[in-house]
Protein backbone atom coordinates (compact mmCIF):
# COMPACT_ATOMS: atom_id res chain seq x y z
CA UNK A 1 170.97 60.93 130.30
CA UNK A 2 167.89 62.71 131.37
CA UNK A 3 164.82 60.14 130.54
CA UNK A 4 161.20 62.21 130.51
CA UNK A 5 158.45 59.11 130.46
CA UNK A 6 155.36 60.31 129.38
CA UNK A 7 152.87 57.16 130.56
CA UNK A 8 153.36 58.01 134.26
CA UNK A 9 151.27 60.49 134.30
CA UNK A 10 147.63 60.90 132.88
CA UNK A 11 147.43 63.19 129.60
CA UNK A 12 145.18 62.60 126.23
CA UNK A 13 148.36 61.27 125.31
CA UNK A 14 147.18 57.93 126.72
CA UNK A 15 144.38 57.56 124.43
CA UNK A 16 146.99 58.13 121.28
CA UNK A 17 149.00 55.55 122.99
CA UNK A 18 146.35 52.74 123.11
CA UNK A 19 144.82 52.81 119.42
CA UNK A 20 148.34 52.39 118.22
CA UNK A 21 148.30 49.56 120.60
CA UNK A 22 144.87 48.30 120.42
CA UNK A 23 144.63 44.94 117.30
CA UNK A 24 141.54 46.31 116.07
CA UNK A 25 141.96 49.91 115.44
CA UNK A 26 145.48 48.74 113.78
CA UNK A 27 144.17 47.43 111.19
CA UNK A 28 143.57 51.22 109.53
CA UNK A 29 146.86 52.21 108.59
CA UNK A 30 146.01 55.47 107.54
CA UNK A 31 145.05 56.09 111.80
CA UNK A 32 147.84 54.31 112.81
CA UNK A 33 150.12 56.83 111.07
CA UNK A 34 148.23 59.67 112.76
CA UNK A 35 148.09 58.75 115.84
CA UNK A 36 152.24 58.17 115.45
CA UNK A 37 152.45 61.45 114.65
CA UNK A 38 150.16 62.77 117.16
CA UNK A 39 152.60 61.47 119.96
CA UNK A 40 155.39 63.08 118.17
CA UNK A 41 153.40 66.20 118.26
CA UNK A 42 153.02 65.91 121.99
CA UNK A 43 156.37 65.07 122.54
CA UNK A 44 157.54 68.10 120.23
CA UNK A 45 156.01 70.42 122.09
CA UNK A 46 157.42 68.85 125.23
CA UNK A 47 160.81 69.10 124.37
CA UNK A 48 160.58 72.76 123.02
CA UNK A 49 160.26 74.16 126.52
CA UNK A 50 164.04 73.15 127.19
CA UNK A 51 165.44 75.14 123.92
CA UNK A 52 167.26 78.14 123.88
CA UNK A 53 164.99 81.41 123.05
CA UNK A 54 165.33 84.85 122.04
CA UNK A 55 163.42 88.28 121.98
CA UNK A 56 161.82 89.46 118.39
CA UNK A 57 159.41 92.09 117.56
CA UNK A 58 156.79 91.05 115.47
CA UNK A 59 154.51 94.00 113.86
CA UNK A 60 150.78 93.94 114.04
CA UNK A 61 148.50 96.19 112.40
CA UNK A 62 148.01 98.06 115.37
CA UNK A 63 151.41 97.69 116.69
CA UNK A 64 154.75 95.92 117.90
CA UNK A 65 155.15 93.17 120.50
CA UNK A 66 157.67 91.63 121.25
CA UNK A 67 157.81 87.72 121.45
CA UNK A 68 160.72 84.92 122.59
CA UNK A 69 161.30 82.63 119.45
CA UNK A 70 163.28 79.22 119.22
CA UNK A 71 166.97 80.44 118.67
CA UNK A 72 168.38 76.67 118.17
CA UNK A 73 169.16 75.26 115.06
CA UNK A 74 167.67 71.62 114.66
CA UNK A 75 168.64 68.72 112.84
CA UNK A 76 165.60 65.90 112.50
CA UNK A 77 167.18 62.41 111.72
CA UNK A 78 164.47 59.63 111.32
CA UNK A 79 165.24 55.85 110.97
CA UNK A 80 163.77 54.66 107.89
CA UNK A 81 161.18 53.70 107.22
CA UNK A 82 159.15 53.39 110.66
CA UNK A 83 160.21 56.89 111.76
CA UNK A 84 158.56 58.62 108.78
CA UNK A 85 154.85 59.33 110.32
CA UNK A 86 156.46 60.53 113.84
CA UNK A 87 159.27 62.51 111.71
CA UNK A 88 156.59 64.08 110.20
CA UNK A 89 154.69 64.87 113.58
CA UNK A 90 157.87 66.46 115.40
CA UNK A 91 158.42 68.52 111.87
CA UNK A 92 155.14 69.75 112.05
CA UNK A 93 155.98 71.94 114.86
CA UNK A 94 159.48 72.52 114.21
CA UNK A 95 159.11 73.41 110.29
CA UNK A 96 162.17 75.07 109.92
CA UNK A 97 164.21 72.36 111.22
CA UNK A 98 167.30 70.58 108.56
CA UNK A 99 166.10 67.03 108.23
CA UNK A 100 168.53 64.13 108.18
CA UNK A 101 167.75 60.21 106.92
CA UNK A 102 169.27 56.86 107.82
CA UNK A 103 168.01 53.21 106.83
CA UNK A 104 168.64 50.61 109.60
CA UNK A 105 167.31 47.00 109.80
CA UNK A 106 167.66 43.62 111.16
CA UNK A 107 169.96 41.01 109.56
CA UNK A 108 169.48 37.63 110.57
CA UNK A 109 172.76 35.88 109.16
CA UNK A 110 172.01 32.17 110.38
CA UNK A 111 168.01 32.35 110.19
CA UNK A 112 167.53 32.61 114.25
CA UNK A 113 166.81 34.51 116.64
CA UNK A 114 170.26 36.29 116.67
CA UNK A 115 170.64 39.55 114.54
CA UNK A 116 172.81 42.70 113.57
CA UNK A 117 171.61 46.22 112.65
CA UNK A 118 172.74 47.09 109.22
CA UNK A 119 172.90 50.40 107.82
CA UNK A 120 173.53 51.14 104.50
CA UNK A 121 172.33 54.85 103.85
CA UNK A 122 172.83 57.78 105.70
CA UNK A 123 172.46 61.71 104.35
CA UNK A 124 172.62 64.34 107.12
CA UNK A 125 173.79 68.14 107.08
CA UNK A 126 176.66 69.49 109.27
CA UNK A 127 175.94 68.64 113.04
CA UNK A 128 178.07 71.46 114.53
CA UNK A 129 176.17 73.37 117.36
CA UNK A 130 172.89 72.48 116.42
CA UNK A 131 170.79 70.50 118.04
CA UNK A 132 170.11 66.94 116.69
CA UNK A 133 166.46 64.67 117.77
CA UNK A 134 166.61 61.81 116.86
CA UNK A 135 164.04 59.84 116.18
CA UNK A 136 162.62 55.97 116.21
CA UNK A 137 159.33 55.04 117.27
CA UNK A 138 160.19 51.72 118.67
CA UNK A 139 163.37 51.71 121.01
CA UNK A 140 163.76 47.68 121.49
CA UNK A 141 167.17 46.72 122.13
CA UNK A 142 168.82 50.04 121.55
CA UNK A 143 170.85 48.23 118.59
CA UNK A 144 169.74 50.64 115.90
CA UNK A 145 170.13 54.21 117.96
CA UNK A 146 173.93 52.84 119.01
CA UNK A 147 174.43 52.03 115.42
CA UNK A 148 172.97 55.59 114.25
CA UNK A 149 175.47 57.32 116.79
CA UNK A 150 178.37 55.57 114.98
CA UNK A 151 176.83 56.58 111.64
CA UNK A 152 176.93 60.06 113.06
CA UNK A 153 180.42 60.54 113.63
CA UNK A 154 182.34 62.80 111.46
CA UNK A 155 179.74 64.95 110.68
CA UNK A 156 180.53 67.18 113.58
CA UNK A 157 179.45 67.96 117.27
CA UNK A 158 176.00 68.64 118.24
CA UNK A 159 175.03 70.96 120.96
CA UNK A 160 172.48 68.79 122.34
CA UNK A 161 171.03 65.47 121.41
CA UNK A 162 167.56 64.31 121.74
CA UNK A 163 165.61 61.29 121.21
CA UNK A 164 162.05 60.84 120.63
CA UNK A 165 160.43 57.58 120.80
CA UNK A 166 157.39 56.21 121.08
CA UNK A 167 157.42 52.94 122.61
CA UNK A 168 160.49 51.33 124.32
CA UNK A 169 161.76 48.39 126.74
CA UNK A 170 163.24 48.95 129.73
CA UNK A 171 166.66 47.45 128.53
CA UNK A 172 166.60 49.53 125.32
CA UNK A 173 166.46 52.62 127.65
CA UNK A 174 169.06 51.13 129.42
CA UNK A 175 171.28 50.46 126.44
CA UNK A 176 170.44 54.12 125.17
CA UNK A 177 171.36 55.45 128.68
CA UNK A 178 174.48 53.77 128.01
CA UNK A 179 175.47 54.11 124.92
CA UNK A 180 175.01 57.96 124.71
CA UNK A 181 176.64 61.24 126.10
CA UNK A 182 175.30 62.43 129.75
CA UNK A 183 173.90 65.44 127.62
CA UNK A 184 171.32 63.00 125.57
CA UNK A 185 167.63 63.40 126.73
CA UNK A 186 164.84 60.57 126.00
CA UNK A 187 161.54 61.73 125.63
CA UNK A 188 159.05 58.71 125.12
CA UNK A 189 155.32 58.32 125.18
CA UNK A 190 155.70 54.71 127.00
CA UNK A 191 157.89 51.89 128.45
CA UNK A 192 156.96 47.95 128.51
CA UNK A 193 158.76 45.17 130.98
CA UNK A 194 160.18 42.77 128.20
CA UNK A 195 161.12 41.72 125.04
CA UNK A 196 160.86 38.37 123.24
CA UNK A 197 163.78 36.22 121.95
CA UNK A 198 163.70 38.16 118.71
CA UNK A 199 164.12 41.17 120.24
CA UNK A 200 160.61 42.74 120.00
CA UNK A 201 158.88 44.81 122.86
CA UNK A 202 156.37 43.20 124.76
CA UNK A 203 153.42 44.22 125.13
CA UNK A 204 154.74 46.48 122.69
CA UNK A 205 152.25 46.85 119.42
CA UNK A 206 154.11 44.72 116.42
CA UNK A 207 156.36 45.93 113.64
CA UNK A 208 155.48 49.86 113.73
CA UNK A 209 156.66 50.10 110.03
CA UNK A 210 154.60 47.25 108.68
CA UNK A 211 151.80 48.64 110.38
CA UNK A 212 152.18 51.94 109.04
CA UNK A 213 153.04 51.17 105.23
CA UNK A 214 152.42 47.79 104.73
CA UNK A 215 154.39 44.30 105.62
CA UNK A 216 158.11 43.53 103.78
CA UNK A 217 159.52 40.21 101.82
């Protein structure tokens, strides 16, 4: 897996980067949700320079030029419902991309620390030679991306896969690395060391879907 980490190297980026982080400037959700989809923005446009393009001419009122265009066909599949704001960011730039939805979350069956990742809805077009990004803004343990791969299967054979995130731990990227084909790319706006005993990154920035819509019973 190819793994393109954004925070070693200075880039406005940085600034997106720490308000999501940052206690204070958290506590406007409507900025939080921006600045997730700023990042995916950035990464969007990073990840477009490896697609496949094509020649088109494209008339001007004085006259014809001709211009390389996107030729790939892309699936966007977005964990719900933390992926939604940088879903929306990486569609921004890809509008004419199929879109794909799947609901994972954490199931604590004996009230500790230990957990599964449950999925229980999943609605995706065909996956044959097109190229899939997935995305999930927080890649902790890598439980929920392994679990969307499974989730994936049967609905055919993608050309390339991608995976935009916005915050990770080194042993999620490891499990990703893993758990995926050598084709897979990561692109993600940051890494942090650790993760606590519940499995969430630290320093990290908190529950990235809370903070975007609001906490859950």
């Amino acid at each position: 897996m190819i793994i393109h980490q954004f925070d070693q190297t200075n880039s406005i980026l940085n600034s997106f980067i720490a308000e999501i982080r940052d206690v204070n400037i958290q506590k406007d959700a409507m900025r939080f949700r921006r600045n997730i989809e700023r990042i995916g923005e950035v990464l969007a446009y990073e990840m477009s320079k490896t697609l496949d393009y094509e020649p088109k001419e494209v008339t001007t009122p004085l006259g014809i030029k001709k211009s390389f265009l996107c030729s790939d066909k892309l699936v966007l599949c977005s964990v719900l419902r933390a992926g939604l704001p940088l879903h929306h960011g990486i569609l921004s730039y890809f509008d004419g991309a199929e879109n794909a939805f799947i609901s994972a979350y954490r199931n604590h069956p004996n009230n500790d620390d230990a957990f599964e990742v449950i999925v229980n809805y999943f609605a995706a077009p065909p996956l044959d030679d097109k190229i899939l990004v997935l995305t999930d803004p927080m890649l902790a343990t890598g439980k929920t991306l392994e679990n969307v791969l499974n989730a994936l299967k049967g609905h055919g054979s993608p050309k390339q896969i991608h995976i935009i995130s916005v915050i990770g731990s080194k042993t999620g990227v490891a499990k990703v690395a893993e758990t995926f084909p050598d084709y897979t790319q990561l692109w993600i706006a940051a890494v942090d060391e650790g993760l606590t005993s519940k499995g969430y990154i630290v320093p990290g920035l908190g529950d990235a879907g809370d903070l975007s819509y609001g906490a859950k019973l």
